[in-house]
Protein backbone atom coordinates (compact mmCIF):
# COMPACT_ATOMS: atom_id res chain seq x y z
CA UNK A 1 32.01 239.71 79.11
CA UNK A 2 30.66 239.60 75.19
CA UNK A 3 30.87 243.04 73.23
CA UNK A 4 28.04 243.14 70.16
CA UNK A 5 28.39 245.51 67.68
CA UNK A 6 25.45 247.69 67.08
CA UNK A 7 24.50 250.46 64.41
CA UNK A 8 23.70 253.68 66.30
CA UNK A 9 20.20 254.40 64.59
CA UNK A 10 19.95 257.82 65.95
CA UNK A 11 22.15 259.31 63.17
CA UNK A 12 21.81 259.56 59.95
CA UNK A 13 23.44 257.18 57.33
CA UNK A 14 26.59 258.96 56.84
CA UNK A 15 26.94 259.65 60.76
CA UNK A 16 26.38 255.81 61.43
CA UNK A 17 29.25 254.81 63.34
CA UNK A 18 29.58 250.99 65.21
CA UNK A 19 29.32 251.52 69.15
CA UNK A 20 30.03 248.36 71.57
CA UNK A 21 27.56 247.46 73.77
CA UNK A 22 28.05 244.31 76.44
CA UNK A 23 25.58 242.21 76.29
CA UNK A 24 24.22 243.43 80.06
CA UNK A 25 23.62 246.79 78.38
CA UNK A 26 21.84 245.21 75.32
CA UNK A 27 19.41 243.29 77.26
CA UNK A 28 18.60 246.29 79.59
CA UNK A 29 18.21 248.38 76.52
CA UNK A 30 15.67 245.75 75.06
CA UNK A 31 13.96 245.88 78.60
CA UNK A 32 13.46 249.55 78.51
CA UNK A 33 12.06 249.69 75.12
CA UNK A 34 10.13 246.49 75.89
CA UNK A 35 8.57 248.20 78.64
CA UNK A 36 7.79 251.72 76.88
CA UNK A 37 6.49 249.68 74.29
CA UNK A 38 4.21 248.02 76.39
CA UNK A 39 3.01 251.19 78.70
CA UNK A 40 2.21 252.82 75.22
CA UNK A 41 -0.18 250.06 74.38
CA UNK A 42 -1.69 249.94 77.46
CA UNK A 43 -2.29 253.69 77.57
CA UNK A 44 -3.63 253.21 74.19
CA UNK A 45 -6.07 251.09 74.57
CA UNK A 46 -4.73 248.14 72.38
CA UNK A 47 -4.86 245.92 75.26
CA UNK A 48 -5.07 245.88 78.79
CA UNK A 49 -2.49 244.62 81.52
CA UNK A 50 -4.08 241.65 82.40
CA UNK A 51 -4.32 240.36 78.91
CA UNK A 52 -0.88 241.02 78.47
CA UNK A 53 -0.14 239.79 81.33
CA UNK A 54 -2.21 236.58 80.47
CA UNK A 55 -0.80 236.09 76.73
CA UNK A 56 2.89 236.09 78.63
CA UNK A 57 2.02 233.68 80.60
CA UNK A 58 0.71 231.17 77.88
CA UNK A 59 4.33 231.84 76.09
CA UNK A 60 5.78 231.24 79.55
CA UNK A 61 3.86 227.83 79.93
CA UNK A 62 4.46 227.06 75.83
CA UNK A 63 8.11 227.78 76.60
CA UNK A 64 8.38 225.39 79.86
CA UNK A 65 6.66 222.42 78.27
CA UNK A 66 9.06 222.63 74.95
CA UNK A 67 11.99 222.85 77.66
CA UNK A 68 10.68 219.73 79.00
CA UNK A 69 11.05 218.18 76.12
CA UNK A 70 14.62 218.86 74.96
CA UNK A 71 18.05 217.36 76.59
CA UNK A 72 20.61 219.70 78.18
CA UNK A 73 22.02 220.02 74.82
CA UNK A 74 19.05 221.46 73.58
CA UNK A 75 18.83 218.35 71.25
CA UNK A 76 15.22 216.49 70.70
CA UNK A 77 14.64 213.80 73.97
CA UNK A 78 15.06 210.37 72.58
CA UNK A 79 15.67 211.00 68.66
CA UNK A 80 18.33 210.62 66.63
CA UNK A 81 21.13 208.08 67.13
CA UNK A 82 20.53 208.09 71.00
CA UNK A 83 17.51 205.98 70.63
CA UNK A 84 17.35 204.73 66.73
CA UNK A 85 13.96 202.86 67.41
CA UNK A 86 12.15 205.78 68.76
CA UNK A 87 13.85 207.76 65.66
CA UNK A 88 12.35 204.74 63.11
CA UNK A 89 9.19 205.49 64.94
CA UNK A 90 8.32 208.92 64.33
């Protein structure tokens, strides 16, 4: 399991002390927060569930059609020295 370092923001400058988190606890963290954050919004009128809910899933789609067009490697499909004509191409 990876440890990441993080500052401990509740203290003050002189208290600051590094505290190991694993990365399960990070992303939970974020999740919390994430979802106060949200709630808060909500309750406040910024925007409403639905939109929200609508805006994530336009990243969602954005996200799955960029996926589609990367290799496993996370390298551009079909540039670079795998395919030198369609690199000449673009």
């Amino acid at each position: 399991m990876e440890v990441i370092k993080m500052e401990d923001e509740m203290k003050t400058e002189d208290e600051q002390t590094e505290e190991e988190m694993s990365t399960d606890e990070l992303a939970e963290s974020n999740h919390i927060m994430l979802n106060a954050l949200i709630d808060l919004l909500v309750e406040k009128g910024v925007f409403t569930e639905g939109e929200f809910d609508k805006k994530l899933e336009e990243y969602e789609e954005d996200d799955d059609e960029e996926d589609e067009g990367e290799n496993d490697d996370g390298s551009d499909e079909g540039a670079g020295a795998e395919n030198p004509e369609r690199a000449q191409s673009e």
